[in-house]
Protein backbone atom coordinates (compact mmCIF):
# COMPACT_ATOMS: atom_id res chain seq x y z
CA UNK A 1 -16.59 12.79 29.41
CA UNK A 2 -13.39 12.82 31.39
CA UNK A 3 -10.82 15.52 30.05
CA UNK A 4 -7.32 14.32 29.09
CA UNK A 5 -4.97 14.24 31.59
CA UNK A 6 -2.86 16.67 30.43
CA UNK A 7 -2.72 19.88 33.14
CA UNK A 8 -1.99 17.42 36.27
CA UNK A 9 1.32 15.29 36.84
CA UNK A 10 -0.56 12.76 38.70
CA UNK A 11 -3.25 12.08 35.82
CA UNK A 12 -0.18 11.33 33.81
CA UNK A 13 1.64 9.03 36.42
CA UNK A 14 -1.66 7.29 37.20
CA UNK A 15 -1.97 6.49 33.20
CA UNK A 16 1.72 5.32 32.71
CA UNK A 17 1.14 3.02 35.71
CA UNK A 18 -1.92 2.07 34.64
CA UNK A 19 -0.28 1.21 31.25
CA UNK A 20 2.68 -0.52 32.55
CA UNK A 21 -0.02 -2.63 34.66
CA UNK A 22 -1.40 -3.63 31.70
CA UNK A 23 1.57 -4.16 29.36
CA UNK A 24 4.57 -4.66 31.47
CA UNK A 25 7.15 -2.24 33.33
CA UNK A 26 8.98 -3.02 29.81
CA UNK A 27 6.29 -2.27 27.45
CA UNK A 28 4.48 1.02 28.53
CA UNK A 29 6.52 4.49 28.76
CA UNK A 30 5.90 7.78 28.05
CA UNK A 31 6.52 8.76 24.17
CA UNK A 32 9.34 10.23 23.03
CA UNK A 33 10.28 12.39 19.95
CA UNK A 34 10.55 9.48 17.61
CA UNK A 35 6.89 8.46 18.29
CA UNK A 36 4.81 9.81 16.12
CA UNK A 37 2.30 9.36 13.14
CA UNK A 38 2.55 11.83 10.04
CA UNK A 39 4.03 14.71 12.13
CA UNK A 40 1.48 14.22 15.39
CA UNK A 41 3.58 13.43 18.28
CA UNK A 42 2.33 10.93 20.65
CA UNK A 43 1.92 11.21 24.96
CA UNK A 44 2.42 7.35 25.55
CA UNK A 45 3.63 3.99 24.12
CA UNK A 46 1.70 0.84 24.73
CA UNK A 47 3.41 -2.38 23.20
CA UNK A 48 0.29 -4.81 24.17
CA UNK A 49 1.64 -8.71 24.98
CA UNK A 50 -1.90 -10.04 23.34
CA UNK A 51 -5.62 -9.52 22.25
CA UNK A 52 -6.59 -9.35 26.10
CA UNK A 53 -4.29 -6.61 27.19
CA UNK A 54 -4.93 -4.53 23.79
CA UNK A 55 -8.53 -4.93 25.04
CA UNK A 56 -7.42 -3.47 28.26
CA UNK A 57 -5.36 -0.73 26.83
CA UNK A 58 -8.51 0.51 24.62
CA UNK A 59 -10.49 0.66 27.77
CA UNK A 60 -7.98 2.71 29.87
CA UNK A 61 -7.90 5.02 26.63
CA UNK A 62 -12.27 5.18 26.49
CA UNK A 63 -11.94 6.03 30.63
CA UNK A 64 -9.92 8.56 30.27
CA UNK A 65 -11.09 10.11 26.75
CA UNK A 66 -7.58 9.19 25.25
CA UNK A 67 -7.31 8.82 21.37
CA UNK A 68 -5.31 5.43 20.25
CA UNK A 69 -3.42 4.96 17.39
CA UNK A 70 -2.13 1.44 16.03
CA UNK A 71 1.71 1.25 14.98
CA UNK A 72 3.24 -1.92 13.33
CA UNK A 73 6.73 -1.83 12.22
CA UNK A 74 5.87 1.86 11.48
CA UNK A 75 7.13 1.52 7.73
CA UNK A 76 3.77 4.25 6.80
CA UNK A 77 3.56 5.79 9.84
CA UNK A 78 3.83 9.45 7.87
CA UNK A 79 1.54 8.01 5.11
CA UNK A 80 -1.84 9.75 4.87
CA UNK A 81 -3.85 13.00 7.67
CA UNK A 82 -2.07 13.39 10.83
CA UNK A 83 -4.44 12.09 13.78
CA UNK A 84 -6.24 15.13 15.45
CA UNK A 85 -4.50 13.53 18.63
CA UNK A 86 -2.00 10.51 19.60
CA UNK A 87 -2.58 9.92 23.24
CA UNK A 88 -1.80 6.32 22.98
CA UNK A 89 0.46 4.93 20.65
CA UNK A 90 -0.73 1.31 20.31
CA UNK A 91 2.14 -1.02 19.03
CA UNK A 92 1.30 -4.30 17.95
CA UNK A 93 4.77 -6.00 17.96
CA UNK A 94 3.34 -8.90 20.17
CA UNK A 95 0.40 -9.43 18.79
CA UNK A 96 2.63 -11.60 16.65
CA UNK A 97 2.84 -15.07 15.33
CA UNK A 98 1.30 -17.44 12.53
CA UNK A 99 -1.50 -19.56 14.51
CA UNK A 100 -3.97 -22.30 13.09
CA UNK A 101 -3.08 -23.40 9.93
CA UNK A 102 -5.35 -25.30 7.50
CA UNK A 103 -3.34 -26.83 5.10
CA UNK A 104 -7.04 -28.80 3.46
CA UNK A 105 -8.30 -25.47 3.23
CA UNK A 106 -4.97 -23.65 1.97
CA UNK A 107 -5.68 -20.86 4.98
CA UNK A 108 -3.42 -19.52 8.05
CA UNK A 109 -4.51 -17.31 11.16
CA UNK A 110 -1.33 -14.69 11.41
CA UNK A 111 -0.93 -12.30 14.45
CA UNK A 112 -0.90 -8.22 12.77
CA UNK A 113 2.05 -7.82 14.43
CA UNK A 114 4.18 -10.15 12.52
CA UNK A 115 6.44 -9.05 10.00
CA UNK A 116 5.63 -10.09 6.15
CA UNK A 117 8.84 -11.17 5.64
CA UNK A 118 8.78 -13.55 9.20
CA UNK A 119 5.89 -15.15 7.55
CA UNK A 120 7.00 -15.78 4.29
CA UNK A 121 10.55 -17.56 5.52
CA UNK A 122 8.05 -19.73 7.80
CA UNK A 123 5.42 -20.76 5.02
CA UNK A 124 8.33 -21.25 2.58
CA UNK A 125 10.05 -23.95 5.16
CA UNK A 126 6.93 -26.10 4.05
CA UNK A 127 7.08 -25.11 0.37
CA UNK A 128 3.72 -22.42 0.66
CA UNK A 129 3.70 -18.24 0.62
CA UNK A 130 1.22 -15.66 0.77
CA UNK A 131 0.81 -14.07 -2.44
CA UNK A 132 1.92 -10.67 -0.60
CA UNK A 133 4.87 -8.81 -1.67
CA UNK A 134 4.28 -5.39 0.17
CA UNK A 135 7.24 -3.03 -1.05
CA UNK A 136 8.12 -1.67 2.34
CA UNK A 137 10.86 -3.15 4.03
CA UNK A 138 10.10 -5.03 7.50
CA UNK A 139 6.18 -4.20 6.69
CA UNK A 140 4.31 -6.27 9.28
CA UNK A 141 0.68 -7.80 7.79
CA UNK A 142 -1.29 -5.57 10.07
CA UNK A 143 0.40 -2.53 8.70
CA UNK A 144 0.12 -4.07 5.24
CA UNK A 145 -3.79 -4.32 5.47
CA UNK A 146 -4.66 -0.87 7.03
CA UNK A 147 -2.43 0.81 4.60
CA UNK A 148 -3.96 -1.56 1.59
CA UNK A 149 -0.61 -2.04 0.53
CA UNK A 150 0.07 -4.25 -2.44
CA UNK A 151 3.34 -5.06 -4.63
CA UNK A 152 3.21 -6.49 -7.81
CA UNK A 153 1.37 -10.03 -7.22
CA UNK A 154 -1.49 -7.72 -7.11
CA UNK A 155 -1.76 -8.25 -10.70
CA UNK A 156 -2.76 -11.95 -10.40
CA UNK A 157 -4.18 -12.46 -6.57
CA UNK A 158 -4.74 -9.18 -5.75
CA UNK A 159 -4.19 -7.32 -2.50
CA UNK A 160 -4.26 -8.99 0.89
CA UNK A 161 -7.49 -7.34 1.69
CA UNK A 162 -8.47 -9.19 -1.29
CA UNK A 163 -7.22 -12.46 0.05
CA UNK A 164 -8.99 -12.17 3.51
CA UNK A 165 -10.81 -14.91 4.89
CA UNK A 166 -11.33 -13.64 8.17
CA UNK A 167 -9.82 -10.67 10.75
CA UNK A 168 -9.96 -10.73 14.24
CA UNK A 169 -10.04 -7.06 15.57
CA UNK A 170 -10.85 -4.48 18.63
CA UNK A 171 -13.77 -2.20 18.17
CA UNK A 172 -13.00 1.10 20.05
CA UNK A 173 -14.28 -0.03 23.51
CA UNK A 174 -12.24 -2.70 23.88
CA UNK A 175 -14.49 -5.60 22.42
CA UNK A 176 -12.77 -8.29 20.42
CA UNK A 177 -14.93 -8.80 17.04
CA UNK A 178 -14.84 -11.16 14.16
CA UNK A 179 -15.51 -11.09 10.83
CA UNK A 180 -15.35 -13.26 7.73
CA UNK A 181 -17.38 -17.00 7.08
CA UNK A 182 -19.39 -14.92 4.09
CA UNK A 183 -19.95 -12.58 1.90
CA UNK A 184 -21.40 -10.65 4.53
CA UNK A 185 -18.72 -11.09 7.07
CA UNK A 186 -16.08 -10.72 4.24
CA UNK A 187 -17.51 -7.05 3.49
CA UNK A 188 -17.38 -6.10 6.85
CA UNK A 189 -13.79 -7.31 7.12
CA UNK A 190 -12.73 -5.31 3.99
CA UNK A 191 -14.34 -2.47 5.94
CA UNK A 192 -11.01 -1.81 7.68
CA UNK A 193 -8.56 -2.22 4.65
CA UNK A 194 -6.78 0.81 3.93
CA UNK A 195 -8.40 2.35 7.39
CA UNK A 196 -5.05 3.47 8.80
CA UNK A 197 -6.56 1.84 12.20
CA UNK A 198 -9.01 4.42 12.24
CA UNK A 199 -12.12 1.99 12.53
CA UNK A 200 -9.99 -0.89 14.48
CA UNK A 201 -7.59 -2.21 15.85
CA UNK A 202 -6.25 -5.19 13.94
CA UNK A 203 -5.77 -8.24 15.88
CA UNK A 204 -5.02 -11.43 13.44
CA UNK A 205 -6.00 -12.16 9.81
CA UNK A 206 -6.97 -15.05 8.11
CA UNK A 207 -5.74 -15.59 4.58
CA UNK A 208 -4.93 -17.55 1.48
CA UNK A 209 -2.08 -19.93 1.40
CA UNK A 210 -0.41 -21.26 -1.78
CA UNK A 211 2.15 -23.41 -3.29
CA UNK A 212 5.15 -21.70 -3.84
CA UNK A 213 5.74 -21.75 -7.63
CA UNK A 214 8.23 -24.45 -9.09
CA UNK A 215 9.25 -21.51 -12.29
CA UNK A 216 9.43 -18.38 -12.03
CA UNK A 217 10.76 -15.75 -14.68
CA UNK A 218 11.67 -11.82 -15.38
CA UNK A 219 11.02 -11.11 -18.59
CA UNK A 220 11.90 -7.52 -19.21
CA UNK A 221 11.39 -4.76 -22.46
CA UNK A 222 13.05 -1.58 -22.41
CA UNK A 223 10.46 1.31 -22.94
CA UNK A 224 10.27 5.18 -23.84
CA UNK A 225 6.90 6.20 -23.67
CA UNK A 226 4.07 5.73 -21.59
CA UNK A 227 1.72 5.18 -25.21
CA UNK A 228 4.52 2.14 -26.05
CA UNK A 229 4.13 0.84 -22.81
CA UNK A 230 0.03 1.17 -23.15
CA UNK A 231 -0.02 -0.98 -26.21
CA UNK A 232 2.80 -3.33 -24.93
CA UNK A 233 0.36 -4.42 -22.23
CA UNK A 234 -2.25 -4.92 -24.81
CA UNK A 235 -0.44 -7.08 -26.47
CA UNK A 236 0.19 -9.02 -23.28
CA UNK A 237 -3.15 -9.53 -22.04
CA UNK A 238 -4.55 -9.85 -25.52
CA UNK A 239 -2.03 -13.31 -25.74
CA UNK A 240 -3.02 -14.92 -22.32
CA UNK A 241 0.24 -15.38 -20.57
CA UNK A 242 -1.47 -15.73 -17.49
CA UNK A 243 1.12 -13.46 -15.93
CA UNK A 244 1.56 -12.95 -12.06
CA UNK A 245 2.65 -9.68 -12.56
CA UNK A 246 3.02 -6.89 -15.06
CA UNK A 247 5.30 -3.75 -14.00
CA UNK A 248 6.57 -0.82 -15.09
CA UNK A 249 9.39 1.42 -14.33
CA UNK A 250 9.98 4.91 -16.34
CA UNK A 251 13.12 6.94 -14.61
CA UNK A 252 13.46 10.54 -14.61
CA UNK A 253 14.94 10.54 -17.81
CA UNK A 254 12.60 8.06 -19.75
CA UNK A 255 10.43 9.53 -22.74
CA UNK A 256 11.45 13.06 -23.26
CA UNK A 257 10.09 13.27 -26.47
CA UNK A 258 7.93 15.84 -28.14
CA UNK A 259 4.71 15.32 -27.34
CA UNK A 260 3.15 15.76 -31.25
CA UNK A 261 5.55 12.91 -31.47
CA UNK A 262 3.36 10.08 -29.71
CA UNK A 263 1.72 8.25 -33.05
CA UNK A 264 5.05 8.25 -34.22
CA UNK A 265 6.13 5.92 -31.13
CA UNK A 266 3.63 3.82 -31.06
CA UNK A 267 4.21 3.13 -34.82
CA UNK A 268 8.44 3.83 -34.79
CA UNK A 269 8.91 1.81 -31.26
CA UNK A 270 7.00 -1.47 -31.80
CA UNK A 271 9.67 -4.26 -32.32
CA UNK A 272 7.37 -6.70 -31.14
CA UNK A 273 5.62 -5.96 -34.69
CA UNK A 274 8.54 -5.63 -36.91
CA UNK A 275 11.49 -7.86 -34.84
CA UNK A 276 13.48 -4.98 -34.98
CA UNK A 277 15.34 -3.46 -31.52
CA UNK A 278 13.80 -0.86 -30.39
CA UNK A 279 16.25 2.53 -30.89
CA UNK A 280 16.13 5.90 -28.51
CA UNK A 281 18.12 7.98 -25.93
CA UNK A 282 20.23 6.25 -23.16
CA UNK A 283 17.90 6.48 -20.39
CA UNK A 284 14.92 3.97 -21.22
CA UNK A 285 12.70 2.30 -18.94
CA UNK A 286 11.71 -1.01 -18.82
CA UNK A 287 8.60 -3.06 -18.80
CA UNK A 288 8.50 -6.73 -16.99
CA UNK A 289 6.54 -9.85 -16.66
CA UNK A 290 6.52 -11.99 -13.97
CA UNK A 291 5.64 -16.03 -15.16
CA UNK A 292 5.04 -18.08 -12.86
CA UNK A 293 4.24 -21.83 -12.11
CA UNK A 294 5.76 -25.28 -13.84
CA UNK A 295 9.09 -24.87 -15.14
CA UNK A 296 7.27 -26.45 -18.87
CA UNK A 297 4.45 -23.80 -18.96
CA UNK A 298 6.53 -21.10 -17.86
CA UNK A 299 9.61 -22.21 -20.26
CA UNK A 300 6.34 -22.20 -23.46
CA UNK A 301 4.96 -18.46 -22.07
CA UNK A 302 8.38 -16.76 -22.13
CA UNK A 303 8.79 -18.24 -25.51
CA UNK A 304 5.79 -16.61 -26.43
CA UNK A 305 6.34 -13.37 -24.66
CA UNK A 306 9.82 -12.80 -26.37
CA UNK A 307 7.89 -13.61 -29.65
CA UNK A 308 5.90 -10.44 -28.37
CA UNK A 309 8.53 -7.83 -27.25
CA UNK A 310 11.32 -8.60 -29.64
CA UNK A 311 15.11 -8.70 -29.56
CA UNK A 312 15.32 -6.42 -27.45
CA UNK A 313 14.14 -8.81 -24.38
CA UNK A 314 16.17 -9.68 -21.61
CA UNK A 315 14.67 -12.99 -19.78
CA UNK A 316 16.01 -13.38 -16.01
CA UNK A 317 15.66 -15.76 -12.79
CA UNK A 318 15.70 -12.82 -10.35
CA UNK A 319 13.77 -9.66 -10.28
CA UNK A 320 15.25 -6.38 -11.03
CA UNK A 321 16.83 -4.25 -8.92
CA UNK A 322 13.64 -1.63 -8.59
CA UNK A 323 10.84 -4.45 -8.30
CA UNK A 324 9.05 -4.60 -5.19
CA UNK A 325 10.02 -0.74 -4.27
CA UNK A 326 8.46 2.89 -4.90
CA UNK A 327 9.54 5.94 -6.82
CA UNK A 328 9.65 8.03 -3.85
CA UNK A 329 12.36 8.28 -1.07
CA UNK A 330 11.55 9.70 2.38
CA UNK A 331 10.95 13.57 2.14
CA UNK A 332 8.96 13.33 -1.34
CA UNK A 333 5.86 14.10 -2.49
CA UNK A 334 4.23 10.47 -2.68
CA UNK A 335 1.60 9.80 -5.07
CA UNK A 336 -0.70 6.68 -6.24
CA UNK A 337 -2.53 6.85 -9.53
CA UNK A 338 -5.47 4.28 -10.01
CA UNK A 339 -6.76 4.49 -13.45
CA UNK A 340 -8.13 1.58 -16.12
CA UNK A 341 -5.47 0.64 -17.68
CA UNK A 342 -6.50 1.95 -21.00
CA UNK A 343 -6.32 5.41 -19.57
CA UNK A 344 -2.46 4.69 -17.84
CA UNK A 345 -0.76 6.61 -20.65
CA UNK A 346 -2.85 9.40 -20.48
CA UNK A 347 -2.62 10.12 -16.82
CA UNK A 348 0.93 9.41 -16.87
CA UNK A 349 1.09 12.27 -19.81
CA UNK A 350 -0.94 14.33 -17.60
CA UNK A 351 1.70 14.03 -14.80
CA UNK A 352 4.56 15.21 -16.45
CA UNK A 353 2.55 17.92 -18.32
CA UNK A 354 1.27 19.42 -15.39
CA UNK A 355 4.63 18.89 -13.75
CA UNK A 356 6.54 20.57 -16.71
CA UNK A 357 9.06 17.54 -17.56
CA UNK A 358 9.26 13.67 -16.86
CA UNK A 359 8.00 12.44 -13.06
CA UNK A 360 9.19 9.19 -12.17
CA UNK A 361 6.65 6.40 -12.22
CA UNK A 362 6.54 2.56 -11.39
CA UNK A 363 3.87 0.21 -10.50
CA UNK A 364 1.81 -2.21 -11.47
CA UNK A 365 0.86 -1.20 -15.26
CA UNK A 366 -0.84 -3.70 -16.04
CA UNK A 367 -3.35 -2.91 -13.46
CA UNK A 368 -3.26 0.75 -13.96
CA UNK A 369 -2.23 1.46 -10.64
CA UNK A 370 1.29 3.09 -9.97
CA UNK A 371 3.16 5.92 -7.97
CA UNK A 372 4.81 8.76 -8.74
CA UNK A 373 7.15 11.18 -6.87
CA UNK A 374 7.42 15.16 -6.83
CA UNK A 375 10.77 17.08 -5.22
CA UNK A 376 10.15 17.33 -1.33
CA UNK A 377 11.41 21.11 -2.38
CA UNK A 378 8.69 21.80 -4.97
CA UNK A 379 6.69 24.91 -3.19
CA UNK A 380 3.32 23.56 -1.22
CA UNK A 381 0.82 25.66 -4.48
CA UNK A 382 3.41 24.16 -7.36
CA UNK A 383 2.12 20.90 -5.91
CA UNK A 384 -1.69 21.69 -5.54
CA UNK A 385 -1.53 23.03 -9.34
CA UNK A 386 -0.01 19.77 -10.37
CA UNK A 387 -2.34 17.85 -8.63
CA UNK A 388 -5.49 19.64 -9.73
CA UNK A 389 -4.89 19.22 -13.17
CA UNK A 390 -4.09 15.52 -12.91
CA UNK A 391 -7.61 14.48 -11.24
CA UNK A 392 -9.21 16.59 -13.75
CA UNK A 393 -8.18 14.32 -16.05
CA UNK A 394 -8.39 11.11 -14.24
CA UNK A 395 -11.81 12.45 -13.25
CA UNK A 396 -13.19 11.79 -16.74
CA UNK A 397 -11.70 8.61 -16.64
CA UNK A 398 -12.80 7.06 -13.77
CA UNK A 399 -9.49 7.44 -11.78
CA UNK A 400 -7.84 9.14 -8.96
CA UNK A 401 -4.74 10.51 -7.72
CA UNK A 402 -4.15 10.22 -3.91
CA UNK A 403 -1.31 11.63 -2.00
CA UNK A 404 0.33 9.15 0.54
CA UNK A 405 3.11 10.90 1.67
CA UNK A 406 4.16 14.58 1.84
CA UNK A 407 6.64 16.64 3.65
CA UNK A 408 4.56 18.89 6.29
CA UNK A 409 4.24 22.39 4.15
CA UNK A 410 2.90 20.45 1.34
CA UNK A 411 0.21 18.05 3.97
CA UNK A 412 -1.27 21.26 5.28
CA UNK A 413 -1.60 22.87 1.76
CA UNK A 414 -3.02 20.17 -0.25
CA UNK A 415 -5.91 17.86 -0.24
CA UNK A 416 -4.70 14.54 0.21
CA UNK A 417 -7.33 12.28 -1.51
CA UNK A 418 -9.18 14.72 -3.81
CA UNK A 419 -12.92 13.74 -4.90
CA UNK A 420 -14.83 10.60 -2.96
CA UNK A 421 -17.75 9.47 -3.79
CA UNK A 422 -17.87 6.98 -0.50
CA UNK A 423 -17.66 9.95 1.79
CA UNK A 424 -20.83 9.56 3.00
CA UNK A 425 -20.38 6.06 3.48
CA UNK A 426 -17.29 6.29 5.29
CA UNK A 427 -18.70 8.79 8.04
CA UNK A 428 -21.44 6.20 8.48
CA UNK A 429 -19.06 3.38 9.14
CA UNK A 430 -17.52 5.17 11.77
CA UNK A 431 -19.42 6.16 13.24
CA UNK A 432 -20.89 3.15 13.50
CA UNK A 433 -17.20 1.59 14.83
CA UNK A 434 -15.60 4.60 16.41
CA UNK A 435 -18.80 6.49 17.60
CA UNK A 436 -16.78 8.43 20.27
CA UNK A 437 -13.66 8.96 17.19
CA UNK A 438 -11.15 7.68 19.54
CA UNK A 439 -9.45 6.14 16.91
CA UNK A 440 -7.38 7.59 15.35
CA UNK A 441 -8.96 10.88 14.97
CA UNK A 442 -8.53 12.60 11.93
CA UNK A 443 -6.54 10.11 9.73
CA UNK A 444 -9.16 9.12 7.37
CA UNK A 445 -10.65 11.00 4.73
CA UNK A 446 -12.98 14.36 5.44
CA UNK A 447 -11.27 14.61 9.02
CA UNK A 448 -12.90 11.42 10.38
C-alpha cells in the first residue's frame, strides 16, 4: 500500500494536479480551515463535474491510500464520529439535477447533489413534490439520505430511504453500481441510508413522486405534559384522520409539574373529553396535525379533530413557526429518541429526570421519534450520566437514544449511539463495500 503523501511537497503537488485534472483548475484545491467533517480537518477539496470524474477521483484516492469523504451542502457535516482521516473531501455540488422522469410511474431520477428545496420548486411547477421535508435548511437529497433525515411527512410516507426506488452510487474503487428493481435490490439500496457516505458514494436516487395536495391544514392543541400528549395521540389514531403528520413541540418551560401529579393530568387536562379549555402555566406546548388532500375531506377531518382536542384548538393554513426545525442550535448536545409511541411519555419523563428539569423536545410524536437538546456547557460526564440512564429505560422498551451532534469535549467522552444489535452486521457490510475502509473511516458505528 502506498503511504499518504504527507512528508513530501511534491506528493502533494502531484495530487492537487492530479485533482484539478480531474475536476477542473476551479474545482480541486487544497482544504482550508472551513473544510471539515465533525472536527476532522480535511487535506483536499474535490467538487466532481459528474459520475465519471467522481469515479476518477475515488481511484486517485485508492492509488494513493487516501480516505474520501462525501460533502453535500454540508448542513450535518458535524453530525455523528469524526472520520479517522479526511484526505479527500468529495463535494457533490455537480452531481446535480432532476433527470428521467416517469410521470406513468409517479418516479424521478435526481442528482445527490441537488438541493431539496431546488427540487421541490421544480416538481411543484407541474403540480407534484416529494414527500420530503428534511428540517435542515439548503439540505441537498444526497445529504438527506446518508444522514436518514426525515421531517414530519415521515408520519404518513415515511423517510426518503423509505421512498427509494433505485440509487445510483460509487463503491470505493471507483465502480459505478446500481441498485433497486426489487426487493432485493431495494435492501441493498437501503444499505447506505443513514451511512454518512461511509459505504458509498451517492450518485442519483430514484424516488416517489406525488400530487401535491389540493387542502392542507394545521390543526394545533396546546399541551403540558408529555402523558397528555401520549393519550392525545391515542385519541388521534384511534379516530382515523388519516393524518400526514403528527408533531409535537414542548419548550423549556412546558410541564413543570410534580411528577406524583401525572394521573391527575391525564384526568384534569383532557378537554377533548369534557369540552372544557384546557388551564395551566403560561408556557405550554403545542401538539399539531397536518390534514392533507381534497379541500371536502380535509374540511370533514378537521371537523372531527376539533371535536377531539376541544376549544382550545387553533386550525391554520400555514405551519407554525417551529415545524420543520430541531430543538437544538449549533453548539448543543443533539439527541434523537426512537421509541413506540406508547413508550414516548416515558422516555421523555426519563429525559428531564435524568437531566434534573424540563429538556426541550419536538418531533414527530406520533411516530415516537423526536430530538432533544442539552446546554453545549453541560460538563462532558453530566452528559454521559444523562444519557445512561435514558437508554436504560428505552432499553426495556425497545428504543434508543442516539447522539447526532455534540460539541468536541462531549464527542470524545460519550458514546454516540449506545447499544446495537446490527453491529455485527454493519462490519460485514463494509467490509464487504469499503474492504480497504477508505471511506470515510471511522464515521459509522464501532469505529468502522
Amino acid at each position: 500500500m502506498v503511504p499518504p503523501p504527507s512528508a513530501g511537497t511534491s506528493g502533494v503537488r502531484d495530487i492537487t494536479r492530479r485533482l484539478s485534472e480531474i475536476c477542473g483548475p476551479r474545482f480541486a484545491r487544497r482544504a482550508g480551515p472551513a473544510d471539515e467533517v465533525a472536527g476532522s480537518t480535511a487535506r483536499w477539496v474535490a467538487v466532481p463535474g459528474g459520475p465519471h470524474a467522481a469515479a476518477q477521483v475515488l481511484r486517485l484516492a485508492a492509488r494513493h491510500d487516501l480516505s474520501v469523504v462525501p460533502r453535500g451542502a454540508g448542513t450535518k457535516i458535524d453530525w455523528g464520529a469524526p472520520p479517522e482521516r479526511v484526505d479527500i473531501m468529495l463535494d457533490t455540488g455537480r452531481l446535480a439535477g432532476i433527470g428521467h422522469q416517469s410521470p406513468d410511474r409517479g418516479t424521478a431520477e435526481i442528482g445527490a447533489g441537488t438541493p431539496l428545496r431546488a427540487v421541490q420548486a421544480a416538481l411543484e411547477r407541474t403540480g407534484r413534490r416529494l414527500a420530503l421535508d428534511a428540517p435542515s435548511p439548503g439540505a441537498t437529497l444526497g445529504g438527506v439520505l446518508a444522514a436518514d433525515e426525515a421531517g414530519p411527512l415521515r408520519h404518513r410516507h415515511g423517510t426518503a430511504c423509505d421512498q427509494l426506488v433505485g440509487l445510483r452510487y460509487l463503491a470505493a474503487d471507483g465502480e459505478l453500481a446500481e441498485a433497486g428493481g426489487g426487493a432485493a435490490g431495494l435492501a441493498e439500496a437501503r444499505l447506505l441510508c443513514g451511512s454518512e457516505g461511509a459505504l458509498g458514494v451517492l450518485v442519483s436516487a430514484t424516488l416517489r413522486v406525488q400530487a401535491v395536495p389540493a387542502a392542507r391544514v394545521w390543526v394545533t392543541r396546546p399541551v403540558w405534559t408529555p402523558l397528555e400528549v401520549h393519550d392525545l395521540i391515542r385519541a388521534v389514531l384511534a379516530a382515523r384522520l388519516d393524518p400526514a403528520a403528527i408533531e409535537l413541540d414542548l419548550p423549556v418551560g412546558t410541564g413543570c409539574r410534580p411528577r406524583r401529579d401525572r394521573r391527575a393530568e391525564s384526568m384534569a387536562l383532557h378537554p377533548s373529553m369534557t369540552g372544557r379549555a384546557s388551564t395551566g402555566p403560561a408556557g405550554t406546548g403545542s401538539l399539531v396535525v397536518l390534514l392533507e388532500g381534497g379541500p371536502a375531506e380535509v374540511a370533514e377531518r378537521t371537523d372531527r379533530l376539533i371535536g377531539l382536542f376541544g376549544s382550545s384548538t387553533v386550525v391554520a393554513r400555514t405551519a407554525p413557526p417551529w415545524w420543520r426545525s430541531y430543538p437544538f442550535a449549533p453548539g448543543d448536545t443533539a439527541l434523537r429518541l426512537e421509541v413506540p409511541m406508547t413508550d414516548l411519555h416515558a422516555a421523555v419523563y426519563a429525559l428531564r429526570d435524568a437531566a434534573g428539569g424540563p429538556v426541550p423536545v419536538r418531533g414527530s410524536a406520533g411516530l415516537g421519534v423526536v430530538h432533544a437538546a442539552l446546554p453545549g456547557a453541560m460538563a462532558p460526564s453530566r452528559v454521559a450520566s444523562i444519557l445512561a440512564a435514558v437508554r436504560g429505560v428505552l432499553l426495556a422498551r425497545q428504543g434508543r437514544c442516539v447522539v447526532l451532534a455534540a460539541p468536541p469535549a462531549v464527542r470524545r467522552t460519550v458514546d454516540l449511539w449506545g447499544e446495537r444489535a446490527d453491529l455485527a452486521h454493519l462490519r460485514a457490510v463494509k467490509q464487504h463495500l469499503d474492504p480497504t475502509h477508505r471511506l470515510a473511516p471511522g464515521r459509522l458505528p464501532g469505529g468502522l
